[in-house]
Protein backbone atom coordinates (compact mmCIF):
# COMPACT_ATOMS: atom_id res chain seq x y z
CA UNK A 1 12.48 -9.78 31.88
CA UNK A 2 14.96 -13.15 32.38
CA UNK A 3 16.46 -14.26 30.07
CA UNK A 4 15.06 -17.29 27.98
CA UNK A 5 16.41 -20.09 29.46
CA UNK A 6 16.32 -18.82 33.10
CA UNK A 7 12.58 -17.45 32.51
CA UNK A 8 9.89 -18.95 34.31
CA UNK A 9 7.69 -21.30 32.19
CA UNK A 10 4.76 -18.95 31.71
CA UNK A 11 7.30 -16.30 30.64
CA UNK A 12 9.08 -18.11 28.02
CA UNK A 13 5.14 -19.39 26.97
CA UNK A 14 4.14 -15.67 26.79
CA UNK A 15 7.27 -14.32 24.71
CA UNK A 16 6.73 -16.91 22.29
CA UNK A 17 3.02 -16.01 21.40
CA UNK A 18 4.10 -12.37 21.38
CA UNK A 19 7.08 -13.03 18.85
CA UNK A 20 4.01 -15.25 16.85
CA UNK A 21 1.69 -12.53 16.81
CA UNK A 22 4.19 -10.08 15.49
CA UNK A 23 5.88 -12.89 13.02
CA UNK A 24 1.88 -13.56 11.77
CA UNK A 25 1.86 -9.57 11.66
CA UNK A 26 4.61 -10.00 8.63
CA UNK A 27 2.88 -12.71 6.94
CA UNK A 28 -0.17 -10.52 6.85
CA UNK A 29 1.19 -7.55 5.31
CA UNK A 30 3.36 -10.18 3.10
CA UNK A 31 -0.67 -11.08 1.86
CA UNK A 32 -2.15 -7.85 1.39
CA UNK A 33 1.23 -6.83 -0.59
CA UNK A 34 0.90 -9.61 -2.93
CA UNK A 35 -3.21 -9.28 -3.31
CA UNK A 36 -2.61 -5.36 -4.74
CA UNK A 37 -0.39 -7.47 -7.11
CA UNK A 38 -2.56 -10.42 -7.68
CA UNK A 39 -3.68 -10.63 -11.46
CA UNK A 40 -7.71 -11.41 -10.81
CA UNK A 41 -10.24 -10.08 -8.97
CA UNK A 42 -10.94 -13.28 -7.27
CA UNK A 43 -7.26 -13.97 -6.54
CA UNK A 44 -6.98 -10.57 -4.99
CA UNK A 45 -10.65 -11.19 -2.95
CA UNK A 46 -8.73 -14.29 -1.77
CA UNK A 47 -5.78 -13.02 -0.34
CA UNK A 48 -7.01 -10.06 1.36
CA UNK A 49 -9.53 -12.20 3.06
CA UNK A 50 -6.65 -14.67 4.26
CA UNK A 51 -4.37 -11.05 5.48
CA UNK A 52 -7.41 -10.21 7.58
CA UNK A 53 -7.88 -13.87 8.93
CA UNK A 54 -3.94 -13.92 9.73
CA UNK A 55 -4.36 -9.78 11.14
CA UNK A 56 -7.32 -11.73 13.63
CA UNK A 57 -5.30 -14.59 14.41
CA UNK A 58 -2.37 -12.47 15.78
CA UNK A 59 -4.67 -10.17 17.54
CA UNK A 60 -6.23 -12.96 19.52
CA UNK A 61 -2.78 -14.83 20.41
CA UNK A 62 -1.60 -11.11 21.53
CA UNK A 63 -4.93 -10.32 23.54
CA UNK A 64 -4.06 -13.96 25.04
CA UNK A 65 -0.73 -13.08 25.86
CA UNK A 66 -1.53 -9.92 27.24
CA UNK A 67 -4.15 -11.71 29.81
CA UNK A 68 -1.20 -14.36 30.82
CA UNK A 69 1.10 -11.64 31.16
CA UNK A 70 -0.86 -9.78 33.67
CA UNK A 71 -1.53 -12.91 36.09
């Protein structure tokens, strides 16, 4: 692949949401590692439910990606 700045626009558009999807990837494990801490049950409800919203987030900006990366 080019490099950033010489990449064509739907390159540089494509390794962005790819480094988002992984970066959202982090956040989600981030939540799921605090939720096994969390002191409630409803706390812990809460923040799992918000790791698997983030976990479907990055999957659909990857599955995007993926589809702009084959065109």
């Amino acid at each position: 692949m080019n490099d950033e700045h010489t990449a064509r626009p739907q390159e540089r558009t494509t390794t962005a949401m790819h480094r988002t999807a992984e970066e959202l990837e982090v956040v989600e494990e981030r939540l799921h590692d605090l939720a096994d801490r969390a002191r409630g049950a409803d706390a812990t409800e809460r923040l799992h439910a918000l790791g698997h919203e983030v976990t479907a987030q990055a999957a659909a900006i990857e599955r995007r990606a993926d589809i702009l990366d084959e065109r």
